[in-house]
Protein backbone atom coordinates (compact mmCIF):
# COMPACT_ATOMS: atom_id res chain seq x y z
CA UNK A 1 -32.84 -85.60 67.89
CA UNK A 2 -31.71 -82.12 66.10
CA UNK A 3 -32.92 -83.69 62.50
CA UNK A 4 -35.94 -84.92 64.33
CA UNK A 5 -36.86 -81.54 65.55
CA UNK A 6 -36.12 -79.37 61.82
CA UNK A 7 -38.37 -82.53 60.23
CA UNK A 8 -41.11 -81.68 62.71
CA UNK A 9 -40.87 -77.99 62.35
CA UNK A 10 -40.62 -78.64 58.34
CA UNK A 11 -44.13 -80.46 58.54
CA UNK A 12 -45.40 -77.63 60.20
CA UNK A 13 -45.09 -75.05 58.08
CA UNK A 14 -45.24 -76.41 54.49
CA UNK A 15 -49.47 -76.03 55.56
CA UNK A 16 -49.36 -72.82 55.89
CA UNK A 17 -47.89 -72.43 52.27
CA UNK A 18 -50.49 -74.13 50.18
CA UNK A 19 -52.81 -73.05 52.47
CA UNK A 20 -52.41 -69.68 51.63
CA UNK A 21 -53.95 -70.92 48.10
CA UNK A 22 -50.52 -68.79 46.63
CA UNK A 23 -47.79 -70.08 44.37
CA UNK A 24 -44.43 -70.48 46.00
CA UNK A 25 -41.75 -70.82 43.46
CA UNK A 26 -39.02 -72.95 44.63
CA UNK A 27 -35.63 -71.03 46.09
CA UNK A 28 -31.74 -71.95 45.86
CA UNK A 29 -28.89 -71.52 47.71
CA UNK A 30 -27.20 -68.97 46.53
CA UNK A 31 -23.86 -69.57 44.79
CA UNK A 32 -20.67 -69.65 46.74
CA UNK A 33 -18.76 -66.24 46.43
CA UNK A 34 -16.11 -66.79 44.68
CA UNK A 35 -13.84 -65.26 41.76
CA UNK A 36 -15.57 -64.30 38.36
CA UNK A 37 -15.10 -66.20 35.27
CA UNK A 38 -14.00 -62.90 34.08
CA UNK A 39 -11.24 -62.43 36.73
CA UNK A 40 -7.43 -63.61 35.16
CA UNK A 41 -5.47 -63.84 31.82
CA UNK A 42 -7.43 -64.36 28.63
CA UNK A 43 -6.76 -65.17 24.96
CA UNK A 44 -8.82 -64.43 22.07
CA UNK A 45 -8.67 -64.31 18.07
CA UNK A 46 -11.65 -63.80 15.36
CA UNK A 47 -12.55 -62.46 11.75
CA UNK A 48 -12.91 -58.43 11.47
CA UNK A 49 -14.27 -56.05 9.49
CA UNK A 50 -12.07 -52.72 8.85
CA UNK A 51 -13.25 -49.86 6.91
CA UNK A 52 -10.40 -47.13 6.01
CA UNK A 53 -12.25 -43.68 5.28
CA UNK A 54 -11.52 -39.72 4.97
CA UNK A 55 -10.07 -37.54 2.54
CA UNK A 56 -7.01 -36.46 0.39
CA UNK A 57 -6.32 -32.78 0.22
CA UNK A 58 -3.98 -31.92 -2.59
CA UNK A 59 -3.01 -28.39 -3.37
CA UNK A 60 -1.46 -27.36 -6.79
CA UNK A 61 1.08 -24.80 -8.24
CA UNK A 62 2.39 -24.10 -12.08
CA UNK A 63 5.75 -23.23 -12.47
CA UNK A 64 5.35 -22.58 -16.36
CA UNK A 65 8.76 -22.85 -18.22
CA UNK A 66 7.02 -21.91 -21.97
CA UNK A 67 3.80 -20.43 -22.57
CA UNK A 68 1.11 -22.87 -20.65
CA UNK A 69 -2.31 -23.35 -22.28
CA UNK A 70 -3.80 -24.45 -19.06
CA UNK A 71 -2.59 -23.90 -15.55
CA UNK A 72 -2.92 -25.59 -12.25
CA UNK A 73 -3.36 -24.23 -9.34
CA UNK A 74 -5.96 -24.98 -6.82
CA UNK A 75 -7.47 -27.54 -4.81
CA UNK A 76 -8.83 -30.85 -5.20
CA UNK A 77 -10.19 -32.97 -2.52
CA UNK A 78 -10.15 -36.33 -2.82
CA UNK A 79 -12.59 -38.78 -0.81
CA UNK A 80 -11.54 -42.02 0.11
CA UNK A 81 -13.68 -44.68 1.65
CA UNK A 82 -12.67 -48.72 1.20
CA UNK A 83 -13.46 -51.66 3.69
CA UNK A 84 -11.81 -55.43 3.96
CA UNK A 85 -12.39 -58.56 6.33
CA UNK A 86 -9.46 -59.52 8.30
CA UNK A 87 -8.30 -61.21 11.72
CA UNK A 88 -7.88 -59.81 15.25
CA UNK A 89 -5.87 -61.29 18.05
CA UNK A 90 -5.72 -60.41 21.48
CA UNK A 91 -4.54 -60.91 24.93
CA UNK A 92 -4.91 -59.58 28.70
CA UNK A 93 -5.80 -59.50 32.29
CA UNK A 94 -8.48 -57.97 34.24
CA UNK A 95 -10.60 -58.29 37.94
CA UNK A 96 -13.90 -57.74 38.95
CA UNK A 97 -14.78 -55.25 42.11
CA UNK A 98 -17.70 -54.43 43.88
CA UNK A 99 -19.40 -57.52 42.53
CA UNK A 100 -20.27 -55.83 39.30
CA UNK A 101 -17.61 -53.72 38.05
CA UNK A 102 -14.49 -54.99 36.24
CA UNK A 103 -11.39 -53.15 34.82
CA UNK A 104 -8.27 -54.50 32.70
CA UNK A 105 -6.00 -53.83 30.25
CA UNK A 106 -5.18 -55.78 26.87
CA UNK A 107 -3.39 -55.53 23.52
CA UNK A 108 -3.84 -56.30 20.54
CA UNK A 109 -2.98 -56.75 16.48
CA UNK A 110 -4.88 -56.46 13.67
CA UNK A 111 -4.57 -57.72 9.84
CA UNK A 112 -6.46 -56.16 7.17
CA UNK A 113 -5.20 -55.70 3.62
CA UNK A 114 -6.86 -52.05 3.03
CA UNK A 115 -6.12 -50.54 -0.32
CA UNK A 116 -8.47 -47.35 -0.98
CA UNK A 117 -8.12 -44.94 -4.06
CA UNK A 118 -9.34 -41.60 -4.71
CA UNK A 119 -9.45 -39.33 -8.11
CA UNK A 120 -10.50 -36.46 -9.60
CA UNK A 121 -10.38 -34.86 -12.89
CA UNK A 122 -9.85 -31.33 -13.93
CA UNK A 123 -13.04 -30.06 -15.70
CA UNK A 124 -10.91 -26.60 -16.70
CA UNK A 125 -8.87 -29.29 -18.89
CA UNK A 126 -10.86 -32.62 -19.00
CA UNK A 127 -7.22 -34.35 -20.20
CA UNK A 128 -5.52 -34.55 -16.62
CA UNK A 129 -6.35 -35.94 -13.52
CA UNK A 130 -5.22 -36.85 -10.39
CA UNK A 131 -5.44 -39.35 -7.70
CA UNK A 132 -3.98 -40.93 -4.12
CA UNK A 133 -3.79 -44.69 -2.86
CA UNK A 134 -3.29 -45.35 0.52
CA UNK A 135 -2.62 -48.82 1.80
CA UNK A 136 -3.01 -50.62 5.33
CA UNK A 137 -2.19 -53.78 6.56
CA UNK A 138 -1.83 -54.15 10.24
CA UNK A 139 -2.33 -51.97 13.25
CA UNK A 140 -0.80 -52.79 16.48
CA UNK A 141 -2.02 -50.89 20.39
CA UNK A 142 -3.15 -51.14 23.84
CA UNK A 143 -6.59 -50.81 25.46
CA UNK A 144 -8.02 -50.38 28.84
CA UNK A 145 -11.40 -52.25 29.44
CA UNK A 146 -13.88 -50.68 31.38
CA UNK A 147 -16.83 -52.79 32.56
CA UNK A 148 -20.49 -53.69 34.01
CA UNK A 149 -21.32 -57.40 34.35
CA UNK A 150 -25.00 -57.38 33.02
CA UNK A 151 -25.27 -60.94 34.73
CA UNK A 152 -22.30 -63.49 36.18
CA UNK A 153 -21.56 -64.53 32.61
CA UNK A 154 -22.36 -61.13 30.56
CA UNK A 155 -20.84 -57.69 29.91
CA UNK A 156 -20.71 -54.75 28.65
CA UNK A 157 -17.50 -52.78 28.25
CA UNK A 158 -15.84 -49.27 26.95
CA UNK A 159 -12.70 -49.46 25.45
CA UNK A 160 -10.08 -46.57 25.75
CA UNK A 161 -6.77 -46.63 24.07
CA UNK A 162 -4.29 -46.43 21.22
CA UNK A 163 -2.76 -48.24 18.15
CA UNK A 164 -0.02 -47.91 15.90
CA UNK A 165 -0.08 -48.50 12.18
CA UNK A 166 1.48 -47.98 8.84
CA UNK A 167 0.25 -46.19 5.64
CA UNK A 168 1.67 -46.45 2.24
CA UNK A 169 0.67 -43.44 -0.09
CA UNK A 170 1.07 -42.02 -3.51
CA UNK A 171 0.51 -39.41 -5.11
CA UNK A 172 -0.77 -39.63 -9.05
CA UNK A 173 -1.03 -36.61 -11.69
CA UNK A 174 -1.48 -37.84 -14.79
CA UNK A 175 -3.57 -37.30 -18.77
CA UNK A 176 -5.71 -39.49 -19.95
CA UNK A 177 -5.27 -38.14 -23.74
CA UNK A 178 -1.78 -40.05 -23.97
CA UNK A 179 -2.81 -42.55 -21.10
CA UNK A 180 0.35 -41.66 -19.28
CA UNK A 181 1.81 -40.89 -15.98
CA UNK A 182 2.96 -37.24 -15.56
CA UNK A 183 3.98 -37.08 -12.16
CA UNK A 184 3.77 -39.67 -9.42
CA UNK A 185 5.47 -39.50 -6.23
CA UNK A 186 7.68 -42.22 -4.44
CA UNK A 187 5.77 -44.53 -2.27
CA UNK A 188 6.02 -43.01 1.50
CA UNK A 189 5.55 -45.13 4.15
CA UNK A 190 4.29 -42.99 7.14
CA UNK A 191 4.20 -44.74 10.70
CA UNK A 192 0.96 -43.08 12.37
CA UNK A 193 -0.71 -43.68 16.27
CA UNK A 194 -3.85 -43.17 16.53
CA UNK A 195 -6.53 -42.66 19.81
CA UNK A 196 -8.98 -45.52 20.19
CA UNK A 197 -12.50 -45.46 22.01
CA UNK A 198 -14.84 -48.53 21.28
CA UNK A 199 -17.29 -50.29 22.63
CA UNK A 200 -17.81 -54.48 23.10
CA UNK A 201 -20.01 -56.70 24.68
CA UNK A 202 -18.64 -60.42 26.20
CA UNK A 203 -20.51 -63.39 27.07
CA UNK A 204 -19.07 -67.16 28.81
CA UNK A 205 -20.41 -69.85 26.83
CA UNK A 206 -18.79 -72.15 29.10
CA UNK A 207 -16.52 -71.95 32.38
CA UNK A 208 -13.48 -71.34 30.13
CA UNK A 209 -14.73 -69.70 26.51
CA UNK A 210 -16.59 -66.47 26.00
CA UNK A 211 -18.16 -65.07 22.63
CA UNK A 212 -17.49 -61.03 22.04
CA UNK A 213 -18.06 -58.77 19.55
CA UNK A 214 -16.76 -55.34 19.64
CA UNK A 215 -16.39 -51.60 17.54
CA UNK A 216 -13.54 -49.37 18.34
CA UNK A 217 -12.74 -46.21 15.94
CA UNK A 218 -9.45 -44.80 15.01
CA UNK A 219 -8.95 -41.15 15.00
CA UNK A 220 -5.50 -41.05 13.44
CA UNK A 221 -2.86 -38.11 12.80
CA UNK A 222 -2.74 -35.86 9.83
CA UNK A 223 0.45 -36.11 7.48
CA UNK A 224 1.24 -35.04 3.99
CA UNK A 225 3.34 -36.07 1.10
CA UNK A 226 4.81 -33.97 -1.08
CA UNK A 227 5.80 -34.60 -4.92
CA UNK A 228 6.88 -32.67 -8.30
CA UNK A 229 5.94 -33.64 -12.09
CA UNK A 230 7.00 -32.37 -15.23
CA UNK A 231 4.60 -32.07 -17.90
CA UNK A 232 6.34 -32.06 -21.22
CA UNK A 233 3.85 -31.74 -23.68
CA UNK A 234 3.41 -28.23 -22.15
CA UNK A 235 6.64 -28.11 -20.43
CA UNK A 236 5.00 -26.86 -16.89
CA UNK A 237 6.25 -28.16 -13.76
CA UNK A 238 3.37 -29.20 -11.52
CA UNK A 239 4.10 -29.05 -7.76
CA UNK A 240 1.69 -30.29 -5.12
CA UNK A 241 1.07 -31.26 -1.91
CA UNK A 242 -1.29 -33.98 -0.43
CA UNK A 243 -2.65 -33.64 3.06
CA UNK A 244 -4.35 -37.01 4.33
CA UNK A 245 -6.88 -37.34 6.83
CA UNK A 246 -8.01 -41.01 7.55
CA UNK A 247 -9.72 -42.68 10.34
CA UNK A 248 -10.23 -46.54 10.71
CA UNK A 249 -13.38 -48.29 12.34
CA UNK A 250 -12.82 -51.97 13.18
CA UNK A 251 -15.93 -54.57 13.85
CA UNK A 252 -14.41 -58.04 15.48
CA UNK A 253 -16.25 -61.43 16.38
CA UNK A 254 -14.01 -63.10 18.49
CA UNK A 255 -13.86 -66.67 20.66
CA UNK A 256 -11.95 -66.03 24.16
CA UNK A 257 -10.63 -68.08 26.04
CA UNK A 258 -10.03 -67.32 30.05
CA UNK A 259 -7.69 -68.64 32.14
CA UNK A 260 -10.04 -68.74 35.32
CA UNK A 261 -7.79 -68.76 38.56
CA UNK A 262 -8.79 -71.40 41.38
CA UNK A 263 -12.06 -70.74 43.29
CA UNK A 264 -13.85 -69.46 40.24
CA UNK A 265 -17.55 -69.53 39.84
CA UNK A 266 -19.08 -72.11 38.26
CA UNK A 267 -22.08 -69.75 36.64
CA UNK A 268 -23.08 -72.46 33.79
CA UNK A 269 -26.02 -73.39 35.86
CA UNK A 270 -29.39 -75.02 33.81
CA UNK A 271 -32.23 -72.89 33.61
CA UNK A 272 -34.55 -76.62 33.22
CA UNK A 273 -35.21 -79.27 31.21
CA UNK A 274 -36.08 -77.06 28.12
CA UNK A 275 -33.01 -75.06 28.23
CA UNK A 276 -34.66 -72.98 24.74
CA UNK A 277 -38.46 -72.32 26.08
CA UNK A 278 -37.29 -68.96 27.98
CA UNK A 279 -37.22 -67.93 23.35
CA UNK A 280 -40.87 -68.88 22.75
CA UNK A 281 -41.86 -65.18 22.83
CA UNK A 282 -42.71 -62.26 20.95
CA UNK A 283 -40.16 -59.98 20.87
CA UNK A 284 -38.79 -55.94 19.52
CA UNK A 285 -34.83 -54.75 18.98
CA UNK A 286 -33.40 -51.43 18.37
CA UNK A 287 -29.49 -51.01 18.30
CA UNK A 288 -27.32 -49.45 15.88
CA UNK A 289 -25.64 -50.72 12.98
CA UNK A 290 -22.88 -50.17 10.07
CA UNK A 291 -23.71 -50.42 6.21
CA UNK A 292 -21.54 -50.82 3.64
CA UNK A 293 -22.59 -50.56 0.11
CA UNK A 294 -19.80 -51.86 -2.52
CA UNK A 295 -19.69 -53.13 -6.16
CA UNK A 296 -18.65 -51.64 -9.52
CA UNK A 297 -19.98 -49.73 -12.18
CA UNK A 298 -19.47 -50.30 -15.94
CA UNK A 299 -20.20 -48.02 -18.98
CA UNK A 300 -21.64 -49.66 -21.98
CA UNK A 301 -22.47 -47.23 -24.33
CA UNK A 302 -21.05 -48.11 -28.00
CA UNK A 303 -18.93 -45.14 -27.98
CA UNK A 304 -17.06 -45.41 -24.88
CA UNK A 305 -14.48 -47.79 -23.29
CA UNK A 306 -15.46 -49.67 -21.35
CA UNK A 307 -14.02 -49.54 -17.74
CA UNK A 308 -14.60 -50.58 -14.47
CA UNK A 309 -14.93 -48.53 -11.04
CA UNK A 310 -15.63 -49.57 -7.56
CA UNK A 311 -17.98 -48.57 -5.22
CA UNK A 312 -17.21 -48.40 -1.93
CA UNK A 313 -18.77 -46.65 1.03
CA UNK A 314 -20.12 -47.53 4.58
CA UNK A 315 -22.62 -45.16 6.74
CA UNK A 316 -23.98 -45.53 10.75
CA UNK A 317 -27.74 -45.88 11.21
CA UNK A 318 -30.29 -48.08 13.04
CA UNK A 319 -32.16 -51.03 12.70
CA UNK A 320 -35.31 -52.17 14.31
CA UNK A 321 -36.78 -55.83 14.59
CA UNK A 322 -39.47 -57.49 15.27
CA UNK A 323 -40.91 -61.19 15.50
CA UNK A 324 -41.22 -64.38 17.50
CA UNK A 325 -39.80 -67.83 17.91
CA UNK A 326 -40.06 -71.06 19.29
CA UNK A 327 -37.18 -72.69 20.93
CA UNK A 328 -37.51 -76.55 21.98
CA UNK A 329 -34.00 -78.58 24.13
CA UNK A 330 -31.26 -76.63 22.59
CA UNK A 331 -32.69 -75.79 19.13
CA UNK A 332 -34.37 -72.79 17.84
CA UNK A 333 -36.21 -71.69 15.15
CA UNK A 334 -38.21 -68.39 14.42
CA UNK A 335 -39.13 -65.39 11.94
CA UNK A 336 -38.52 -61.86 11.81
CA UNK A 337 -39.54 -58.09 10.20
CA UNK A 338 -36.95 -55.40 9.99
CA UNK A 339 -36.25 -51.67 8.79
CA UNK A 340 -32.93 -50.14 8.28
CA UNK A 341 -32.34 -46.58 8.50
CA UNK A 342 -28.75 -44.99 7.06
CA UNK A 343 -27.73 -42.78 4.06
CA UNK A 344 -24.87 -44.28 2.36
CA UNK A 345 -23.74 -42.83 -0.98
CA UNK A 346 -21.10 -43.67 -3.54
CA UNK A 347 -19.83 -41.82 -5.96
CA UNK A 348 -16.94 -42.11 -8.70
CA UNK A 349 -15.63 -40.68 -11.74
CA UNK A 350 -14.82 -42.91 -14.94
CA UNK A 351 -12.71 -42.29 -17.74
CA UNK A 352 -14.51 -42.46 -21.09
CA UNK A 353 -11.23 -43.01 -23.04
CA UNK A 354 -10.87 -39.83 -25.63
CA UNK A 355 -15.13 -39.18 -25.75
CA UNK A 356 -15.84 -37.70 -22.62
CA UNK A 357 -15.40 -38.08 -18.60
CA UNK A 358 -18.27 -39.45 -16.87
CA UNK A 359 -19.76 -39.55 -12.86
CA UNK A 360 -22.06 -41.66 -11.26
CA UNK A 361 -23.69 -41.31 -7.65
CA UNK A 362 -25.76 -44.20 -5.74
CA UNK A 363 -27.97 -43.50 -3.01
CA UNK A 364 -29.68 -45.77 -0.26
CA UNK A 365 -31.83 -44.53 2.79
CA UNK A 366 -32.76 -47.53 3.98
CA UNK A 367 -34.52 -51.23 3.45
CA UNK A 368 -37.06 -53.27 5.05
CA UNK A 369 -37.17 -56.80 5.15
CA UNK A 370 -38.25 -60.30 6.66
CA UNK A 371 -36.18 -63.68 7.79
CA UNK A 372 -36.48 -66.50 9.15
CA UNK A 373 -33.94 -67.57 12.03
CA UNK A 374 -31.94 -71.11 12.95
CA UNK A 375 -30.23 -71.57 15.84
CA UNK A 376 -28.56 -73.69 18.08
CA UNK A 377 -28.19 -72.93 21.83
CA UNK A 378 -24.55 -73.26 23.15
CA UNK A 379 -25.59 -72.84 26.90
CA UNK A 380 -28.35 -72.15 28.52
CA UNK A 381 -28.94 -68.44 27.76
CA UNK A 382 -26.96 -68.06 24.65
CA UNK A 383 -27.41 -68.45 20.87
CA UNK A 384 -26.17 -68.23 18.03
CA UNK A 385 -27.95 -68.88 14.53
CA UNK A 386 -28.29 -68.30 11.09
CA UNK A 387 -30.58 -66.02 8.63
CA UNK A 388 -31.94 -66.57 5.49
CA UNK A 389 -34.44 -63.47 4.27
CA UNK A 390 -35.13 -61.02 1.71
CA UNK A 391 -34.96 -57.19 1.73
CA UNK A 392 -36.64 -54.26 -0.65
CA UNK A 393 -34.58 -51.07 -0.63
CA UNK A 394 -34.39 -47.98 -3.53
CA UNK A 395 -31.70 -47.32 -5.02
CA UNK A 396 -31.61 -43.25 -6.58
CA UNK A 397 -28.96 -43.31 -9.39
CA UNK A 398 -27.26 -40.24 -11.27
CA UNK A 399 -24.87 -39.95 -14.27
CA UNK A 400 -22.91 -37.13 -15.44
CA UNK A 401 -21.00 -36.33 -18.34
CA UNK A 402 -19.06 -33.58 -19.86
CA UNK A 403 -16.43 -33.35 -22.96
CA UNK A 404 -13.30 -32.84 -22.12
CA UNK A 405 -12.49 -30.91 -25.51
CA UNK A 406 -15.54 -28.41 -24.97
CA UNK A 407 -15.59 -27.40 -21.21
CA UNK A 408 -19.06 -26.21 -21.68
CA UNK A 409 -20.68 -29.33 -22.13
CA UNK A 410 -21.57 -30.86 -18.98
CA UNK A 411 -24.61 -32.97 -18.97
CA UNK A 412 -26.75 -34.38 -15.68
CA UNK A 413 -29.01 -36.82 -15.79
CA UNK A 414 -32.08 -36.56 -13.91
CA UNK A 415 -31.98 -39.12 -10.52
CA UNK A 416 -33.52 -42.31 -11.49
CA UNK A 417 -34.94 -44.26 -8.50
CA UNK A 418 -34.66 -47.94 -8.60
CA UNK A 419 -36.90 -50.44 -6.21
CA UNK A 420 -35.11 -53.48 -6.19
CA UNK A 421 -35.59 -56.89 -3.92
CA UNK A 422 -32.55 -58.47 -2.65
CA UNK A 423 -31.50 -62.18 -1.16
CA UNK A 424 -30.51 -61.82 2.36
CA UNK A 425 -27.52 -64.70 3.81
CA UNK A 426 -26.56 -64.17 7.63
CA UNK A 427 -25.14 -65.06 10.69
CA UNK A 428 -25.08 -63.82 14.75
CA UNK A 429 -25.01 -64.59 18.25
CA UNK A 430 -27.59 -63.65 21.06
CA UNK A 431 -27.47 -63.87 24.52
CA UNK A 432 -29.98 -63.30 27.45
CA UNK A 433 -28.94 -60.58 29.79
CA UNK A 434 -32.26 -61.40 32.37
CA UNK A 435 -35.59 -62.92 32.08
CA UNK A 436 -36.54 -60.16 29.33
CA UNK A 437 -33.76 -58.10 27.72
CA UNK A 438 -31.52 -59.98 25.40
CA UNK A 439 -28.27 -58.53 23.11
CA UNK A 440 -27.22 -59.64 20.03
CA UNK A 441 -24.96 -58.97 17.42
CA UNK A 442 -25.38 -59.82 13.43
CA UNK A 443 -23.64 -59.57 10.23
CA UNK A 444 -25.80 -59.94 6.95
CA UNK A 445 -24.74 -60.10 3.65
CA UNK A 446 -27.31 -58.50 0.90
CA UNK A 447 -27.50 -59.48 -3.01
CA UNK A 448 -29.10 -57.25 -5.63
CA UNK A 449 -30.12 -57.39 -8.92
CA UNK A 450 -28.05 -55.46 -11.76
CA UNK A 451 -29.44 -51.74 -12.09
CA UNK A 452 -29.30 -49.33 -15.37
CA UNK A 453 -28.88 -45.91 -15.96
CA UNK A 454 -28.16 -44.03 -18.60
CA UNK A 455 -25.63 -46.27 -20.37
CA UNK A 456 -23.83 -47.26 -16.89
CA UNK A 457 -24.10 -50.89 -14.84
CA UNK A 458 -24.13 -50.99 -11.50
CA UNK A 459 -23.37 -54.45 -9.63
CA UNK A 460 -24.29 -53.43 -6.22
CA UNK A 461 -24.05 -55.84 -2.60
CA UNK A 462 -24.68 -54.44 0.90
CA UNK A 463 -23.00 -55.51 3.82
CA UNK A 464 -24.37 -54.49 7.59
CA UNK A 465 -23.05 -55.58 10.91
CA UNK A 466 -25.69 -54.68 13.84
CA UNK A 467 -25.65 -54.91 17.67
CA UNK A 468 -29.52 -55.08 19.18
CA UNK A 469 -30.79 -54.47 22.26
CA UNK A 470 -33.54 -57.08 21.92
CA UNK A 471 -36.98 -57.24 24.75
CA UNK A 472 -38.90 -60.53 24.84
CA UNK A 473 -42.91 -60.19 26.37
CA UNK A 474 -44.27 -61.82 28.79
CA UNK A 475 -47.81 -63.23 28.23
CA UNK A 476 -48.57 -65.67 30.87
């Protein structure tokens, strides 16, 4: 009688609802409350990018024991700037609250074989110079996770904590006229901790796995290392000290697997029978990004020797996108435009054997670009996919030279600009936060011809890893 009586009352109104000449899209039942797939233990591991940057300070005295030609005191201030991929493992426990919120606490370890090197010569005597290393291998810490579930299966976190690592300096005074070491200080090992904020963004693929990528920054503690060489051609004992200053910034990709306690939701729900049509829309990005610029440089003129020098140095900025795509079952395929904004510049100093010391800067603003995009869709809102593209930047270039035998000749070239094309490789991951806003996070790889100036070669790549904010339209 009681399922007689709802059918009856069923019939009754579904009238009124086309009557009305309106649409009525279809509801749900709302999912069970239950735990979220973020609550519980969780394991991850992925590749990272670390960049080691900041400077060496190193402050001179003479202690002349004959009559000194040239003397040494002073400062020189060394920069130091070097990046290397790596691995990052993790593991923790956090809860949700107030439906939306979540908090937790994990730690970590991180290897990356850094090895960065700064010099400088004197100009007041062209024959000496002097130089740090600094290696890095690991860092260990702790972090608390601070969270806002964008969705059931997406988040956005802050990251607060510390890490521990080890440097492994030197200290290098040396002339190039006999190619020998004057002074060089023990390798010191110096045990550092360091404060941590960063930022991340998570997303379930499934019940169990999630897909994050994440930036943290290392602001690490000061320390110095002390060391004494004799000169004997001049018989002057050179005493100095070397102040570091370095600071780490990590980017990690990482697959994470959760341990989700009983009564879980199950949020991998189907959005229809074209899981990838929600992607066949124009759509605009804006988030901020990391470029690093690296390579070598080589002199070729006859009358120098030849030696190689690395470039190495990364910059912030932003990057914009545009374009549109068509997605069809669980495959996706589209084209892009795209403009990069940040100022990275290189420079290093190369020994031109007995002739003359020499200095080159490169300069890059920014690039613009197009690609096309491949993907495949893992679930229902998320993607990840490939790029293949091209990219114009400039490239400003500048040489100097000067003769270490006459101080007074010091020659600058006048900044050559170089417009250049490069072959763009890539790889990321986006996922839908609603019906309109997406986020996504990219790594691409850039190639670039050889450039020329004024008898130096620079082999020049760009790397940039990017997190977007991404808006799809609506047109229907």
């Amino acid at each position: 009688m009681k399922k007689l009586l709802v059918g009856v009352v069923v019939l009754c109104l579904s009238p009124l609802a086309f009557a009305s000449g309106v649409y009525v899209a279809p509801t749900y039942a709302a999912a069970p409350v239950g735990k979220s797939v973020f609550d519980g233990f969780y394991l991850g591991i992925g590749p990272s990018l670390v960049a080691t940057t900041g400077k060496a300070k190193t402050d001179f005295d003479s202690s002349p024991l004959k009559y000194t030609v040239f003397g040494y005191p002073g400062t020189e201030e060394l920069p130091l700037s070097d990046y290397k991929f790596g691995v990052s493992g993790f593991g923790g426990y956090g809860i949700t609250f107030y439906q939306n919120y979540y908090l937790g606490g994990e730690l970590f370890a991180n290897y990356s074989p850094v090895k960065t090197f700064g010099a400088e010569w004197n100009f007041t005597d062209g024959r000496h110079w002097y130089a740090t290393q600094v290696k890095s291998d690991y860092t260990l810490g702790a972090a608390l996770r601070i969270g806002y579930l964008l969705s059931q299966k997406s988040m956005i976190y802050a990251l607060v904590g510390g890490d521990y690592t080890s440097f492994k300096v030197k200290s290098i005074d040396s002339t190039m006229t006999a190619n020998r070491l004057i002074g060089v200080s023990p390798s010191l090992t110096k045990h550092v901790i360091g404060f941590i904020p960063g930022i991340g963004m998570e997303t379930m693929l499934t019940k169990n796995w999630a897909l994050r990528g994440q930036y943290t920054y290392s602001l690490h503690q000061s320390f110095s290392d002390t060391y004494t060489g004799l000169r004997k051609d001049l018989e002057t004992i050179i005493h100095a000290k070397t102040k570091y200053d370095l600071n780490r910034s990590t980017f990690n990709l990482a697959a994470v697997y959760h341990f989700n306690p009983q009564g879980t939701q199950n949020t991998m729900l189907p959005l229809s029978s074209n899981p990838g049509e929600f992607l066949n829309r124009f759509y605009l990005g804006l988030g901020p990004e990391l470029t690093a610029v690296t390579g070598e440089t080589k002199q070729v003129a006859p009358d120098v020797e030849r030696l190689y020098k690395g470039i190495s140095s990364f910059y912030p900025g932003i990057t914009g996108v545009g374009g549109y795509g068509i997605g069809y079952q669980k495959w996706y395929m589209g084209g892009e435009l795209f403009a990069d904004y940040s100022p990275v510049k290189s420079e290093v100093k190369l020994d031109g054997g007995n002739i003359h010391i020499s200095g080159s800067k490169i300069e890059s603003d920014y690039n613009l670009g197009a690609a096309l995009r491949g993907g495949y869709l893992f679930s229902p809102k998320s993607l990840v996919y490939v790029l293949m593209g091209a990219d114009f930047t400039q490239f400003k270039l500048r040489t100097t030279k000067t003769n270490w035998a006459d101080p007074n000749v010091y020659i600058e070239t006048p900044q050559a600009t170089k417009n250049v094309v490069g072959f763009m490789p890539g790889i990321g991951f986006e996922s839908m936060i609603n019906h309109n806003l997406s986020a996504r996070i990219q790594y691409a790889y850039f190639l670039y011809p050889t450039l020329k100036d004024q008898g130096t070669k620079y082999e020049v790549a760009r790397s940039r890893l990017t997190a977007l904010l991404t808006y799809y339209f609506n047109f229907t």
